[in-house]
Structures are given as structure tokens and as C-alpha cells.
N, C-alpha and C. Protein backbone atom coordinates (compact mmCIF):
# COMPACT_ATOMS: atom_id res chain seq x y z
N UNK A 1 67.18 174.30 165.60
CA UNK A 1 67.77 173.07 166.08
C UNK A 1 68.09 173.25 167.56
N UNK A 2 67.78 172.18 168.33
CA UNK A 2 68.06 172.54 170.04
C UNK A 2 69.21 172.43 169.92
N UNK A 3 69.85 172.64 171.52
CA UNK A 3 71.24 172.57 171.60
C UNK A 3 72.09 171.36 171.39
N UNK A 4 70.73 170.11 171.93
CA UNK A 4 71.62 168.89 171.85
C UNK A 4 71.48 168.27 170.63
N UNK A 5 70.91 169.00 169.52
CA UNK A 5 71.14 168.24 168.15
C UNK A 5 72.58 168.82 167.47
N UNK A 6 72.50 170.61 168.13
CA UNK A 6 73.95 170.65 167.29
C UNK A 6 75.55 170.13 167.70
N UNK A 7 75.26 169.31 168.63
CA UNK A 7 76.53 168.26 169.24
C UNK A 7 76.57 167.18 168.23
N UNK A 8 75.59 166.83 167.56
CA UNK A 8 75.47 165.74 167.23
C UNK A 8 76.15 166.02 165.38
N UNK A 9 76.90 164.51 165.34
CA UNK A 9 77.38 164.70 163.68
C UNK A 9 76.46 164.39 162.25
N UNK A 10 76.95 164.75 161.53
CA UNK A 10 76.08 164.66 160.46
C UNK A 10 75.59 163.12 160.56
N UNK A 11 75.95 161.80 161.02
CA UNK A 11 75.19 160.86 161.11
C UNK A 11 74.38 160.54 161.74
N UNK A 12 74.72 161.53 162.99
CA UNK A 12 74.18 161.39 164.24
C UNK A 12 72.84 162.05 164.04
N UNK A 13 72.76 162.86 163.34
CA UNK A 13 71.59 163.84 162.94
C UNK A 13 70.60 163.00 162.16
N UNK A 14 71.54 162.08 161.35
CA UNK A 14 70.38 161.07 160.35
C UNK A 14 69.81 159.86 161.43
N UNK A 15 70.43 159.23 162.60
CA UNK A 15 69.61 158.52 163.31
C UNK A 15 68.98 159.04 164.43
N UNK A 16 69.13 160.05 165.11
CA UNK A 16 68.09 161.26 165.90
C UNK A 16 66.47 160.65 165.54
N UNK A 17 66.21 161.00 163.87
CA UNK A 17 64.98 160.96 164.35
C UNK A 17 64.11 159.79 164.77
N UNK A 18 64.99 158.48 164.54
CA UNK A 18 64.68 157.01 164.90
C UNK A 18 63.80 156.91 166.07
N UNK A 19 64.74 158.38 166.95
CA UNK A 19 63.73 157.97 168.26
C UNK A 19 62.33 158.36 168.37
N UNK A 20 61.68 159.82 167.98
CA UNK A 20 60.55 159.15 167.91
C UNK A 20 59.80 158.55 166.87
N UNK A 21 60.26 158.00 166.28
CA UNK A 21 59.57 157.02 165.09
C UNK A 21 59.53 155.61 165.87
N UNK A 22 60.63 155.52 166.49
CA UNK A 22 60.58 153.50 167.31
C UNK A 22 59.39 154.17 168.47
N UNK A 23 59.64 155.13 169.08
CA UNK A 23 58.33 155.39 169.74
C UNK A 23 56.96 155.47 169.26
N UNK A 24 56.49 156.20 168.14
CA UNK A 24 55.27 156.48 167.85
C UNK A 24 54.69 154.80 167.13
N UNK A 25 55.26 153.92 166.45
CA UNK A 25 54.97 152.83 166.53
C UNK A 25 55.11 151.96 167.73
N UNK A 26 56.09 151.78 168.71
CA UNK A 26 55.61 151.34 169.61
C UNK A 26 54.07 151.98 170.51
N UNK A 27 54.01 152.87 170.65
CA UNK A 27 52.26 153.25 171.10
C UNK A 27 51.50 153.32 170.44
N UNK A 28 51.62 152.80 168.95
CA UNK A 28 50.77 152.26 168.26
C UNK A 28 50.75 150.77 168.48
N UNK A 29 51.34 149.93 168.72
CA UNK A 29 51.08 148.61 168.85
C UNK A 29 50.78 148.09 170.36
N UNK A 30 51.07 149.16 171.52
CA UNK A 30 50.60 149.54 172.65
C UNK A 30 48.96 149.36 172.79
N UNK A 31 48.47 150.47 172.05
CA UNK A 31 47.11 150.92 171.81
C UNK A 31 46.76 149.49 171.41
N UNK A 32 46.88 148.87 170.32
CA UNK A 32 46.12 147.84 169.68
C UNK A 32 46.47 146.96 170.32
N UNK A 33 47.38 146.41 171.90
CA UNK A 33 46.45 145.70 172.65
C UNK A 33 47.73 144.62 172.76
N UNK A 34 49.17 145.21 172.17
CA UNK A 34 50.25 144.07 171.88
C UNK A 34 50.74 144.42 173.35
N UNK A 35 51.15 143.10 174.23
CA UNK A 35 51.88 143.57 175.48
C UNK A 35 52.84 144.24 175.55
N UNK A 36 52.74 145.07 176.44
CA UNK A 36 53.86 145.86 177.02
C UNK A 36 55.53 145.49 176.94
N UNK A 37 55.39 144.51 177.95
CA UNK A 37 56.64 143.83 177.92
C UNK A 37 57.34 143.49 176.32
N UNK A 38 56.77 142.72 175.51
CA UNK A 38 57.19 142.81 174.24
C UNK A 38 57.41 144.02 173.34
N UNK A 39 56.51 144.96 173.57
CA UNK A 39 56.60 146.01 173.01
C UNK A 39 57.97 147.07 173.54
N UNK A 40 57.91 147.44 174.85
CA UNK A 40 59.34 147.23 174.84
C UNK A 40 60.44 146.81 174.70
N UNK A 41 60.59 145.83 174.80
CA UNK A 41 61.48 145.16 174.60
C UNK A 41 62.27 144.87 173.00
N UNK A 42 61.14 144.97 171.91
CA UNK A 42 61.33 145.53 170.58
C UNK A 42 61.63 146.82 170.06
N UNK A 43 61.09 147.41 170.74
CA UNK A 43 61.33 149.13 170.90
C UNK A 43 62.79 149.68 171.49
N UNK A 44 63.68 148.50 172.51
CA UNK A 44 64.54 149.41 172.62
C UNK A 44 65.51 148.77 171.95
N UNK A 45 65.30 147.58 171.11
CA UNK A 45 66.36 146.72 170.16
C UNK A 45 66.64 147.94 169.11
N UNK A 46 65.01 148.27 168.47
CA UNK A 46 65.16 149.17 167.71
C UNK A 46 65.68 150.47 167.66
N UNK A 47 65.81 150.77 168.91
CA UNK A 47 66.45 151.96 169.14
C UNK A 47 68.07 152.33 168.64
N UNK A 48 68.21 150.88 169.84
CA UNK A 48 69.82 150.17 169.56
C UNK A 48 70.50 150.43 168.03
N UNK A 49 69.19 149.28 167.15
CA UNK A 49 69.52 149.11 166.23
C UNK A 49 69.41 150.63 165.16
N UNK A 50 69.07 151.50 165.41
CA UNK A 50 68.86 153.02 164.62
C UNK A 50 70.59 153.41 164.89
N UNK A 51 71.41 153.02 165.52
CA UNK A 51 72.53 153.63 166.01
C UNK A 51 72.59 154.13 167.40
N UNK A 52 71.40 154.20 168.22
CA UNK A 52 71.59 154.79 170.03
C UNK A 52 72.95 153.66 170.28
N UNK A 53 73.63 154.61 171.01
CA UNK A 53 74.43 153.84 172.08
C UNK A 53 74.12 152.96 172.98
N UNK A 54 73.04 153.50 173.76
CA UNK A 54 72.49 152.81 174.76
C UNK A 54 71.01 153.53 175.33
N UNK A 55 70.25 152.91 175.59
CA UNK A 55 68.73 153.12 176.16
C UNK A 55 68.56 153.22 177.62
N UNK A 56 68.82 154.51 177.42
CA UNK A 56 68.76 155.37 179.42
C UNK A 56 67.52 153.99 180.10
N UNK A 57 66.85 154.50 179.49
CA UNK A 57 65.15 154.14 179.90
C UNK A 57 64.19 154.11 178.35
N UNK A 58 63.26 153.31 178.94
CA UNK A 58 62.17 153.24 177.88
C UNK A 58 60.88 152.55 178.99
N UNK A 59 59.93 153.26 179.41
CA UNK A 59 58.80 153.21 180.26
C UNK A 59 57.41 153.20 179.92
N UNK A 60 56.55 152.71 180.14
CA UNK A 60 55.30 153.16 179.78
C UNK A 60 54.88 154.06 181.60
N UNK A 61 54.35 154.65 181.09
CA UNK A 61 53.64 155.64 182.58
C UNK A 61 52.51 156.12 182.30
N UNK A 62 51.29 156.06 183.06
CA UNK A 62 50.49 156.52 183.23
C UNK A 62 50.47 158.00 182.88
N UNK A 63 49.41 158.26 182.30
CA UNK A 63 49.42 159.93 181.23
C UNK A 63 48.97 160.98 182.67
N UNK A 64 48.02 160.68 183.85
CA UNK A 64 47.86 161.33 184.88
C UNK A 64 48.72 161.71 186.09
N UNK A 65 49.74 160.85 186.11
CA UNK A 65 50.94 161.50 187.04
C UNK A 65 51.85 160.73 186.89
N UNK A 66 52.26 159.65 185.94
CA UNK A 66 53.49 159.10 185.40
C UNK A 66 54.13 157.95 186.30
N UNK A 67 52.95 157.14 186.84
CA UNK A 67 53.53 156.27 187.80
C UNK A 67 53.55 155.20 187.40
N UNK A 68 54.13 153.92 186.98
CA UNK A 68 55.06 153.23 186.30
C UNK A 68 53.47 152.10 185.47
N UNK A 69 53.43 151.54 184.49
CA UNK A 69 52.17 150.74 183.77
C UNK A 69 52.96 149.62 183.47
N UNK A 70 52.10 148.43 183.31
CA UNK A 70 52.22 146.87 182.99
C UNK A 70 51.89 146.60 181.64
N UNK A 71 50.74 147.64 181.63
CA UNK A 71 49.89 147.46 180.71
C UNK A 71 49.30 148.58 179.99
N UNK A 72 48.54 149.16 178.82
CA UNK A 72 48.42 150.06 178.64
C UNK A 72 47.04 150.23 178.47
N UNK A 73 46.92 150.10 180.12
CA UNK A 73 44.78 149.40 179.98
C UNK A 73 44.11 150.95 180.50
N UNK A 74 45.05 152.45 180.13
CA UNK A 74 44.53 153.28 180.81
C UNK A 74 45.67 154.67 179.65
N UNK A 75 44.60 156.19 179.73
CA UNK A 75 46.09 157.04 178.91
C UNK A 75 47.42 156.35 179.79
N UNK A 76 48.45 156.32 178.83
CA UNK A 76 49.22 156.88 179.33
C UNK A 76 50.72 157.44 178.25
N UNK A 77 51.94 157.43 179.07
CA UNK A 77 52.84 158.19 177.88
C UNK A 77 53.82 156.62 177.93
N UNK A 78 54.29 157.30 176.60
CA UNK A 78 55.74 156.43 176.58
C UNK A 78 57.14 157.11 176.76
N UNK A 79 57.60 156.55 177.58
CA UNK A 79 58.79 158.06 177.79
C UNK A 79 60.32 157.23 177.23
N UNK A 80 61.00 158.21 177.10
CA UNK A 80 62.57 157.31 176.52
C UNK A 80 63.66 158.24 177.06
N UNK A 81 64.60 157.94 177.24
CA UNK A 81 66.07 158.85 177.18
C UNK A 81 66.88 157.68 176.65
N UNK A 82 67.63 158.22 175.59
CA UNK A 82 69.05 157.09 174.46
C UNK A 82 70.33 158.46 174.20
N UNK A 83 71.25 157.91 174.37
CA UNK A 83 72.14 158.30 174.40
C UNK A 83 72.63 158.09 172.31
N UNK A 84 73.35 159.20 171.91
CA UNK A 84 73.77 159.14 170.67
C UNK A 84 75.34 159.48 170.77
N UNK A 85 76.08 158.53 170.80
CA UNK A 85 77.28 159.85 170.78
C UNK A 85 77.25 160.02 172.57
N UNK A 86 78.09 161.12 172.52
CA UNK A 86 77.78 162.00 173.72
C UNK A 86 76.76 163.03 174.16
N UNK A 87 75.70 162.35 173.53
CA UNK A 87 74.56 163.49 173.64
C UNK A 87 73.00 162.62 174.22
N UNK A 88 72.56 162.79 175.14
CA UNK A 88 71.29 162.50 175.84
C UNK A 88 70.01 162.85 175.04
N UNK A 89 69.15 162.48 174.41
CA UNK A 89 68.39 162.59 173.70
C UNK A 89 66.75 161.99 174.71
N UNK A 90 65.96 162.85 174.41
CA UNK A 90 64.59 162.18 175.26
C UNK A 90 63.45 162.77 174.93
N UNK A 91 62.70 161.89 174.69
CA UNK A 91 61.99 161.79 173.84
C UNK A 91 60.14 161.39 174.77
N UNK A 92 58.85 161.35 174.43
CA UNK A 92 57.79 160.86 174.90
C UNK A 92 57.04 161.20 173.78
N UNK A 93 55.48 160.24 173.86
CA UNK A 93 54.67 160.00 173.04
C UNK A 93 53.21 159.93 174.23
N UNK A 94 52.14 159.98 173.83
CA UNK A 94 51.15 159.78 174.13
C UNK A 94 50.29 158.06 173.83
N UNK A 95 49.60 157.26 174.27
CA UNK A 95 49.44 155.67 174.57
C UNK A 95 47.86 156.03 174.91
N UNK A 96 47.36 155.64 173.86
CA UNK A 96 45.64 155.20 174.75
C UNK A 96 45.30 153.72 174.54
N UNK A 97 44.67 153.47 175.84
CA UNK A 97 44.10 151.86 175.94
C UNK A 97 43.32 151.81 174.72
N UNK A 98 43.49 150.06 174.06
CA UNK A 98 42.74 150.04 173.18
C UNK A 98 41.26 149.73 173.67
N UNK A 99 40.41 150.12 173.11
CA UNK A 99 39.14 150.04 172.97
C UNK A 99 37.98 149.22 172.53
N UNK A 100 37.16 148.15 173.49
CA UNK A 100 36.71 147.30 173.17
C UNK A 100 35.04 148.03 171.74
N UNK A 101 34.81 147.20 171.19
CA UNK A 101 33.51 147.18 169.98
C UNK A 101 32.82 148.33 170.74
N UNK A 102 32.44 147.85 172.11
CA UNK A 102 31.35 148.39 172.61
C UNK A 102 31.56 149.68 173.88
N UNK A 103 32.76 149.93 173.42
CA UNK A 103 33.42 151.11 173.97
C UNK A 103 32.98 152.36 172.74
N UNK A 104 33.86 151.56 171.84
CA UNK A 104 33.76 152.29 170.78
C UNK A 104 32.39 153.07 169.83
N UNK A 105 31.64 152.03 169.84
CA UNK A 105 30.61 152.53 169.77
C UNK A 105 29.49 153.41 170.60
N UNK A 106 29.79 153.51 171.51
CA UNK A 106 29.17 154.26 172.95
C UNK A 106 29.73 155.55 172.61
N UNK A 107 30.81 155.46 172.24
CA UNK A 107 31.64 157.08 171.95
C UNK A 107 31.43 157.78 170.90
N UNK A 108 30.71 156.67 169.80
CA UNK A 108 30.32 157.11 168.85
C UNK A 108 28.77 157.69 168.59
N UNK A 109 27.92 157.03 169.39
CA UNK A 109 26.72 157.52 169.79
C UNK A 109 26.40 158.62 170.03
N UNK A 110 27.41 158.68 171.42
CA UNK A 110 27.65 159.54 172.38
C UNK A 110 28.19 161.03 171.78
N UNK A 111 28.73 160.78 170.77
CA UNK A 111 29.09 162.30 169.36
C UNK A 111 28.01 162.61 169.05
């Protein structure tokens, strides 16, 4: 257990793992092409709503040097910091653009 889980109380321990679970579905609905803006914006309700105190940040960034995305028309990460308690929690995920028919199939060829 890291250091900043053992600050955290036995409830605090049961909503911990919320965060990356509201993450790994949000860059799943990222990927498949749902806007950004909404997707955040659901993502940090949910956060909220898991028990976080409050949502440092919740970003999409580019996976090549982390400089701020609109959209997730390229890799990139999803990054978070939420506060539990008195404890800073932070969290990231990986985001790939979704992929048109004829993307997809080119890649598949291309195997």
C-alpha cells in the first residue's frame, strides 16, 4: 500500500479505487468518439460523486509531451489529481483516437 493510501480511512480506502475506474471509462468513451468536454465534465461529477472532496484537475493531454487536447483526435493520457480526506490522490490512463472503418482495416491488413 503507498503512503498516501495508508492516511486514508477504512472508507476512504473503499472510494480510492473510484478514481481509476471514473477514469478508465471515461477514455473509453473518449476513444469511441464522445466529446471531450462532456466526457469530462461527467467524469469529474463522478468522481465527486464516489466521495472525492474535490477534483484538483481532470485533463486530457496529449500522450507525446502532455500539452493540453480538445479532443481526443490523437494518443493521448487522461490525467486527474482528487483530493479524499486529506490526502491527494492522482491518478492517469492512456486515450487513443477512435478509428475510422478504413483506418481500421489498413491496420488490419497491414498485420
Amino acid at each position: 500500500m503507498s503512503s498516501r493510501n495508508v492516511r486514508l480511512s477504512a472508507e476512504q480506502r473503499l472510494a480510492a479505487p473510484k478514481l481509476p475506474e471514473v477514469l478508465s471509462t471515461a477514455a473509453e468513451r473518449l476513444s469511441a468518439g464522445v466529446p471531450a468536454e462532456l466526457v469530462l465534465a461527467e467524469a469529474r461529477q463522478a468522481i465527486l460523486a464516489a466521495g472525492y472532496d474535490e477534483v484538483e484537475y481532470l485533463e486530457l493531454r496529449a500522450d507525446h509531451d502532455l500539452s493540453p487536447l480538445s479532443a481526443a483526435d490523437r494518443p493521448a493520457r487522461l490525467i486527474a489529481a482528487a483530493w479524499l480526506g486529506g490526502t491527494r490522490l492522482i491518478d492517469n490512463v492512456g486515450v487513443l483516437p477512435k478509428q475510422s472503418k478504413g483506418e481500421l482495416l489498413a491496420a488490419a491488413n497491414a498485420a
